[in-house]
Protein backbone atom coordinates (compact mmCIF):
# COMPACT_ATOMS: atom_id res chain seq x y z
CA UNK A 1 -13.64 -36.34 15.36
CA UNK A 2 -14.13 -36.95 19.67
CA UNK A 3 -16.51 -34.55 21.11
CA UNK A 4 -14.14 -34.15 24.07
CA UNK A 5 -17.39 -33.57 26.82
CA UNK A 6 -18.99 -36.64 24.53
CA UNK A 7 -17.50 -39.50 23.65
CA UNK A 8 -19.37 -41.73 21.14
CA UNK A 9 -21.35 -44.62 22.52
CA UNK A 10 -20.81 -47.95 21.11
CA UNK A 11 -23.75 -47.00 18.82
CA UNK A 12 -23.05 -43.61 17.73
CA UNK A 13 -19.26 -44.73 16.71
CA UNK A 14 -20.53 -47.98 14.73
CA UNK A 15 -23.04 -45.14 12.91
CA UNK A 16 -20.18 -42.54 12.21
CA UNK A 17 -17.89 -45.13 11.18
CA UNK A 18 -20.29 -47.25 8.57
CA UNK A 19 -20.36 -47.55 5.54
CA UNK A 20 -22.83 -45.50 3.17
CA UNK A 21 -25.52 -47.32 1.53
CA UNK A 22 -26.88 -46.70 -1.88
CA UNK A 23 -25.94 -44.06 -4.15
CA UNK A 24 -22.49 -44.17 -6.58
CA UNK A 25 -18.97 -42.50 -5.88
CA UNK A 26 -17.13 -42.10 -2.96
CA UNK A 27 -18.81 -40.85 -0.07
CA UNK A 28 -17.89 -37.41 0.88
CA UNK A 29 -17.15 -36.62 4.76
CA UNK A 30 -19.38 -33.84 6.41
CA UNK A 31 -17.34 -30.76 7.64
CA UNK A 32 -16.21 -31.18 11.07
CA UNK A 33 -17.89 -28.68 13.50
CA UNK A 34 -15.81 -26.96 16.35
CA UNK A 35 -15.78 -29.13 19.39
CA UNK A 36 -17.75 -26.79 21.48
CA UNK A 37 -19.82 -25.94 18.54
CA UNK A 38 -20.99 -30.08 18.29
CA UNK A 39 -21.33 -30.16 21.52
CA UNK A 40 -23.92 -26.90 21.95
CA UNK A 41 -26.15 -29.44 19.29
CA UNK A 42 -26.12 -31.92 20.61
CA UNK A 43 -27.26 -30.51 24.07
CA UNK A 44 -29.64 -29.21 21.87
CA UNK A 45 -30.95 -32.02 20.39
CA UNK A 46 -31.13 -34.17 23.60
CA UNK A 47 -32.75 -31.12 25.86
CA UNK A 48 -34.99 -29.36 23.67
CA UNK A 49 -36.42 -26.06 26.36
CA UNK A 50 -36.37 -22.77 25.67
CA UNK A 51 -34.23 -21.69 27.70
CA UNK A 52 -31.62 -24.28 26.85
CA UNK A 53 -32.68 -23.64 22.85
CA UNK A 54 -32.08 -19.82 24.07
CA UNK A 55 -28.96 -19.93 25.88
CA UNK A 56 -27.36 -22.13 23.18
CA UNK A 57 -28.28 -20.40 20.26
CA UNK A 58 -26.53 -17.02 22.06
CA UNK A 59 -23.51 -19.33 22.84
CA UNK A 60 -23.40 -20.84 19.14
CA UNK A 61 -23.78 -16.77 18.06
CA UNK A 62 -20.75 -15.86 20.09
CA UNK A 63 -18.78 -19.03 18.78
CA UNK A 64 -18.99 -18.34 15.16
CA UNK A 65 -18.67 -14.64 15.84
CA UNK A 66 -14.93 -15.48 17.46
CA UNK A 67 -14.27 -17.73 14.62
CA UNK A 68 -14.67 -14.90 12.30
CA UNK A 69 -12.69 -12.32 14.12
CA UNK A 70 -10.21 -14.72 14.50
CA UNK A 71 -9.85 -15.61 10.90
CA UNK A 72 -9.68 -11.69 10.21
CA UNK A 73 -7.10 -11.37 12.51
CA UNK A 74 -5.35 -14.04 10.65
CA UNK A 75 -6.09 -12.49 7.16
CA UNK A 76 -4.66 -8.87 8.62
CA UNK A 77 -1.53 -10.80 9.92
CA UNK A 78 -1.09 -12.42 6.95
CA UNK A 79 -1.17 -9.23 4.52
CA UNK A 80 0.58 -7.08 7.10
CA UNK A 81 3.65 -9.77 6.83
CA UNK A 82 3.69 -9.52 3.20
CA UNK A 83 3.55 -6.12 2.45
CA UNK A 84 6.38 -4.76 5.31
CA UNK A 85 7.94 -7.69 2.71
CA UNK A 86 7.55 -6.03 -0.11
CA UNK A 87 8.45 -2.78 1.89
CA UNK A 88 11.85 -4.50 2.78
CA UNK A 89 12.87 -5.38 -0.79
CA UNK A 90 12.44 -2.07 -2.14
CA UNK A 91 14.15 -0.51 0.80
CA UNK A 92 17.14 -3.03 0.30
CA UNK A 93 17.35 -1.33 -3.07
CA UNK A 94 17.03 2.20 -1.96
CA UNK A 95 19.52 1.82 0.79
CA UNK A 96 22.12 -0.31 -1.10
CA UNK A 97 24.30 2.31 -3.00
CA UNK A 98 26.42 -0.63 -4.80
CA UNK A 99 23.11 -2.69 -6.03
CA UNK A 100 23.56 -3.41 -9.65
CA UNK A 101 20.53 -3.31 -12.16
CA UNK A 102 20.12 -6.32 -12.32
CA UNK A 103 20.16 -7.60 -8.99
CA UNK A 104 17.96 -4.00 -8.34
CA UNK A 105 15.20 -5.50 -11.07
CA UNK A 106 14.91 -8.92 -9.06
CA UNK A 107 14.41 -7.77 -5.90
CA UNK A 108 11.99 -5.17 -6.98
CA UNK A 109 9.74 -7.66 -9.50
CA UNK A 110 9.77 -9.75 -6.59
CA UNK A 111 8.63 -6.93 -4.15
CA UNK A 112 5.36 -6.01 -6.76
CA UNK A 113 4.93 -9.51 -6.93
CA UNK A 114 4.34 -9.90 -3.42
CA UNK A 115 2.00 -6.83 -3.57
CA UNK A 116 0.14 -7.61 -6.79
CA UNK A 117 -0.61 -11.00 -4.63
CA UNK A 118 -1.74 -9.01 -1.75
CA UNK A 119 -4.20 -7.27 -3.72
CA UNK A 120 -5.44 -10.55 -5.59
CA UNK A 121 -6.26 -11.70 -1.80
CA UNK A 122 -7.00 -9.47 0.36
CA UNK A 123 -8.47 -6.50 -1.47
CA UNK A 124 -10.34 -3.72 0.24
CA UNK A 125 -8.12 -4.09 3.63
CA UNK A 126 -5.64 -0.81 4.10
CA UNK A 127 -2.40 -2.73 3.62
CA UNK A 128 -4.35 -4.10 -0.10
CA UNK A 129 -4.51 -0.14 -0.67
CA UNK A 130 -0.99 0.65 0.78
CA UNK A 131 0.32 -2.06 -1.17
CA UNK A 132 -0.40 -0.19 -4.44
CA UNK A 133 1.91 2.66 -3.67
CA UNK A 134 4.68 0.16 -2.41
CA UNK A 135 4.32 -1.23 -6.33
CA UNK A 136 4.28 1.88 -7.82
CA UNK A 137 7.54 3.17 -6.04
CA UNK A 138 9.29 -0.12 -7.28
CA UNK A 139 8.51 0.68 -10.46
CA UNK A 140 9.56 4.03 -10.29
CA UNK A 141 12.80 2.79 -8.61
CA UNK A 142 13.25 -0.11 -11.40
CA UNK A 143 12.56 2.82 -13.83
CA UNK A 144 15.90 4.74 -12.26
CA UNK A 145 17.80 1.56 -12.70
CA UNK A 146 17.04 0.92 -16.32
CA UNK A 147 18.52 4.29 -17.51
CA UNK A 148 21.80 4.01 -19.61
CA UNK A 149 22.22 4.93 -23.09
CA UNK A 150 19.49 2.87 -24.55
CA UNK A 151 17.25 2.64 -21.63
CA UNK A 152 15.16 5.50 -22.23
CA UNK A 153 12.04 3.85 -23.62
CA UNK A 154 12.43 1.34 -20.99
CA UNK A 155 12.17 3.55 -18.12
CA UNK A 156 9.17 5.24 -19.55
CA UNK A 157 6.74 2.40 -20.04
CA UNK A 158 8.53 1.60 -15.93
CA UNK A 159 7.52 5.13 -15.04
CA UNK A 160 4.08 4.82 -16.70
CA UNK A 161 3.83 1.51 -14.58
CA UNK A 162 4.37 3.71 -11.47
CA UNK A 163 1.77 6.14 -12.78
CA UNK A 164 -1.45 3.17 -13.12
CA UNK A 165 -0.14 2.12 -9.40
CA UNK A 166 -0.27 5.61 -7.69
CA UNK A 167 -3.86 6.33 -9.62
CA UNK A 168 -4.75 2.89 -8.21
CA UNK A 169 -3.56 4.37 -4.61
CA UNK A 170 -5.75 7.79 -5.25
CA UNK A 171 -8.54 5.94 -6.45
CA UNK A 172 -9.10 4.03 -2.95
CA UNK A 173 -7.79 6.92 -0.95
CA UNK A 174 -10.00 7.75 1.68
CA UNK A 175 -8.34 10.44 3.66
CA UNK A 176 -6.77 13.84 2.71
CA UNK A 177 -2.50 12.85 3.55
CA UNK A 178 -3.38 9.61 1.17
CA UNK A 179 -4.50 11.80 -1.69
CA UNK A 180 -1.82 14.38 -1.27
CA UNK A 181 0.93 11.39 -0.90
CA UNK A 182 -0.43 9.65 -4.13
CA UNK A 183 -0.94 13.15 -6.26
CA UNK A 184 3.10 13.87 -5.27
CA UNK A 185 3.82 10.64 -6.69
CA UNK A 186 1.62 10.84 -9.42
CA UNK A 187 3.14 14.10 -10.18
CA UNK A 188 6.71 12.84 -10.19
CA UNK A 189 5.88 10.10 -13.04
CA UNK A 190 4.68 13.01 -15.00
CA UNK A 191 7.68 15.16 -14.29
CA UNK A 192 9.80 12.33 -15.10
CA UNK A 193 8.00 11.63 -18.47
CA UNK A 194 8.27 15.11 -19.61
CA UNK A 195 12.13 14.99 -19.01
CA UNK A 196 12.70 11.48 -20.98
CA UNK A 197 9.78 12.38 -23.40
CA UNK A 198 9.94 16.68 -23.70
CA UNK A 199 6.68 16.42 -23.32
CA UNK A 200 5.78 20.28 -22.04
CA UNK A 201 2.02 18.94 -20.90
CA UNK A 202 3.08 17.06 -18.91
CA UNK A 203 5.17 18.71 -16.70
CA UNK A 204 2.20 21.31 -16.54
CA UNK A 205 0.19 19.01 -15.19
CA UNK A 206 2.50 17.84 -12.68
CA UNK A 207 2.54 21.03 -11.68
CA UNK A 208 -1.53 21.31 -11.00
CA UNK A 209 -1.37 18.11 -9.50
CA UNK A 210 1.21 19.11 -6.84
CA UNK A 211 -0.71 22.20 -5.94
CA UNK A 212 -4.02 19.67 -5.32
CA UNK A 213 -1.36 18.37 -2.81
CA UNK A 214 0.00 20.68 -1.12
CA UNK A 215 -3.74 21.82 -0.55
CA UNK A 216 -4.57 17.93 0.46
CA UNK A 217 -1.57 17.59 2.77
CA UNK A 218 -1.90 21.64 4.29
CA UNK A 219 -0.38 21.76 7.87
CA UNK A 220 1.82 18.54 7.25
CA UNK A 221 4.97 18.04 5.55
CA UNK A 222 3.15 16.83 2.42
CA UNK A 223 2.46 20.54 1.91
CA UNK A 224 6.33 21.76 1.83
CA UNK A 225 6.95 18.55 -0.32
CA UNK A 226 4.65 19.17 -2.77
CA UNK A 227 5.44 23.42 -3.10
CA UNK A 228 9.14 21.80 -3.66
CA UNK A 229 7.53 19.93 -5.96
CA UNK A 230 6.04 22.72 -7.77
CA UNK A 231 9.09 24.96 -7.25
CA UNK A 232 11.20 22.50 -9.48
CA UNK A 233 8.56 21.82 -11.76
CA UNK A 234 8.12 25.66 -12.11
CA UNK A 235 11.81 26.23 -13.34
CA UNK A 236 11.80 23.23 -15.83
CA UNK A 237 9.05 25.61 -17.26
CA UNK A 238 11.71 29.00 -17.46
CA UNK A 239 9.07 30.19 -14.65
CA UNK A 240 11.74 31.70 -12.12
CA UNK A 241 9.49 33.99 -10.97
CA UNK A 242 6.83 31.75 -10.01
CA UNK A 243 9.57 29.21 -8.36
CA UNK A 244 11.22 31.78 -6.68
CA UNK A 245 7.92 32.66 -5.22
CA UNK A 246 6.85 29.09 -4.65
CA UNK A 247 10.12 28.65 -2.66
CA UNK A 248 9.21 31.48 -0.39
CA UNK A 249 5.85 29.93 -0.04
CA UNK A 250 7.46 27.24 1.37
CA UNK A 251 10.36 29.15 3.84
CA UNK A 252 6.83 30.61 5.34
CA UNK A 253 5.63 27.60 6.65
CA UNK A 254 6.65 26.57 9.94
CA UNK A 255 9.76 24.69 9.71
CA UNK A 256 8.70 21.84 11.74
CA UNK A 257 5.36 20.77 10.03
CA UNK A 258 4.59 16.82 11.44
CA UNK A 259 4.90 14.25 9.47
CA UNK A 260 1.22 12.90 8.57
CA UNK A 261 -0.18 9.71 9.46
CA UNK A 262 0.30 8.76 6.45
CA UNK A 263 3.79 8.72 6.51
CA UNK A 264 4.38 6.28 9.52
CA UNK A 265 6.95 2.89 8.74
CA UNK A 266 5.75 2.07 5.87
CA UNK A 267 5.53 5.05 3.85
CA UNK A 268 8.29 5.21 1.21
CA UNK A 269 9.42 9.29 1.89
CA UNK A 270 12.89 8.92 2.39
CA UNK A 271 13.33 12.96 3.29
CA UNK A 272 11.46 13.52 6.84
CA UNK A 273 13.15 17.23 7.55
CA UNK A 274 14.76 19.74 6.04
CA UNK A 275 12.10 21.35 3.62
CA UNK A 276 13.31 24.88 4.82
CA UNK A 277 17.29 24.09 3.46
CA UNK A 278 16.17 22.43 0.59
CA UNK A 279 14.27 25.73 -0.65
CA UNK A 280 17.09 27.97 0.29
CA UNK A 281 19.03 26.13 -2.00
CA UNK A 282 16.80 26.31 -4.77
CA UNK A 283 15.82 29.51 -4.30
CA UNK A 284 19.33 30.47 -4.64
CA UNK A 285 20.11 28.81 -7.82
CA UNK A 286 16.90 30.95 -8.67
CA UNK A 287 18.40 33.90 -7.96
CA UNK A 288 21.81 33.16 -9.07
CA UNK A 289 20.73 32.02 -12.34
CA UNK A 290 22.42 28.40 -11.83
CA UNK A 291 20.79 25.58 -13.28
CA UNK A 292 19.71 22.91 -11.36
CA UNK A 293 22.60 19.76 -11.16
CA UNK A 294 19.53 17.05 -10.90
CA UNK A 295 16.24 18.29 -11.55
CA UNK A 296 15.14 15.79 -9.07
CA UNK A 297 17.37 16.79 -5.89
């Protein structure tokens, strides 16, 4: 390597470029040093003052501390790139009526791939923690896609799949909206497993969980979600009169709660709006005595 402000002497280039003496096996070349970095020693070496050790050693301090914000930068880039990835694949699935089931379990083993990777590598970072959720809705996606006639068992051990990744998302949680967001998630696996399963626990639990949320999420539209949540849950139970009065719970919240920051472009909500019409609706099958079409609408 040329120390651009010192080119080797006649002396110092035979030195670098002989050969090593004594010792077996292949002689191993020393790390190169930053240019700038090489040159601050060898200042150093040649003009050995205080105030030249001094100024250096704050230069050399400042050097490596670049270096290492640059290589986070680089490490952010780099998982930021693979998870809106990942994010991409399962929307291509979510927003591609025609998809078939298989081409919908490629592109979504490929997406938790991607984020399984991204944990491996970068763990700790947000998008390592955000990329848990993104997994655990592909699962829950691929579980939707593997229901037919014998698919049943399938989509539960898929569901249960989604259920590990949304704990995994809770666990590293660090804000309120995170919580809330994985509990409504974690909730829905356990709705979904008492439908394919009848499994009347579970769908009591789901309904505790959601309630943790809609506490969690309170003056967002996590809150509405999750009291939706609970609503539909509620009447799975036979409880009308606890979702008809969940439903009103939620027609007395304002009916333009924000969206939390935890629901910015890559959050996986696909329903922004409209908590107010979705519990007239069910609060008038409530009342009317009509069962629900799709427990999950």
């Amino acid at each position: 390597m040329t120390d651009p402000l010192f080119p080797p002497t006649a002396d110092t280039a035979g030195a670098r470029s002989a050969p090593p003496t004594g010792g077996g096996g292949p002689r191993k070349e020393p790390e190169e040093l930053h240019p700038a970095l090489e040159s601050f020693l060898r200042i150093w070496n040649e003009y050995r003052t205080p105030l030249v050790g001094g100024v250096l050693a704050l230069l050399a301090i400042l050097l490596v501390a670049t270096q290492v914000s640059q290589s986070r930068a680089t490490k952010q880039h780099d998982a930021t790139t693979r998870l809106v990835t990942a994010a991409q694949r399962y929307m291509t699935v979510v927003l591609t009526p025609e998809v078939t089931a298989e081409q919908a379990e490629s592109v979504l083993s490929d997406a938790i791939a991607i984020c399984d990777q991204l944990r491996v590598d970068y763990p700790g970072i947000p998008q390592s923690h955000r990329a848990a959720y993104i997994a655990g809705n592909c699962f829950y996606e691929r579980a939707l896609h593997s229901l037919g006639p014998e698919g049943t068992p399938r989509a539960v051990e898929l569901v249960d799949q989604a259920f590990n990744r949304y704990n995994a998302y809770l666990d590293e949680a660090t804000v309120d909206v995170d919580r809330a967001e994985a509990l409504i998630a974690i909730a829905s696996c356990l709705e979904n497993r008492s439908f394919f399963t009848g499994d009347v626990e579970a769908m009591k639990s789901a309904v505790n969980q959601l309630r943790e949320a809609a506490r969690l999420g309170k003056g967002t539209y996590l809150e509405a979600q999750a009291l939706i949540g609970v609503g539909r849950c509620q009447e799975s139970l036979g409880l009308t009169d606890e979702a008809r009065q969940t439903y009103r719970e939620v027609l007395a919240l304002r009916s333009d709660l924000p969206t939390s920051a935890g629901q910015g472009v890559l959050s996986l909500t696909t329903r922004t709006a409209g908590y107010h019409e979705l519990a007239t609706e069910r609060l008038e099958r409530v009342e009317t005595g009509v069962a629900p079409a799709d427990a999950n609408s």
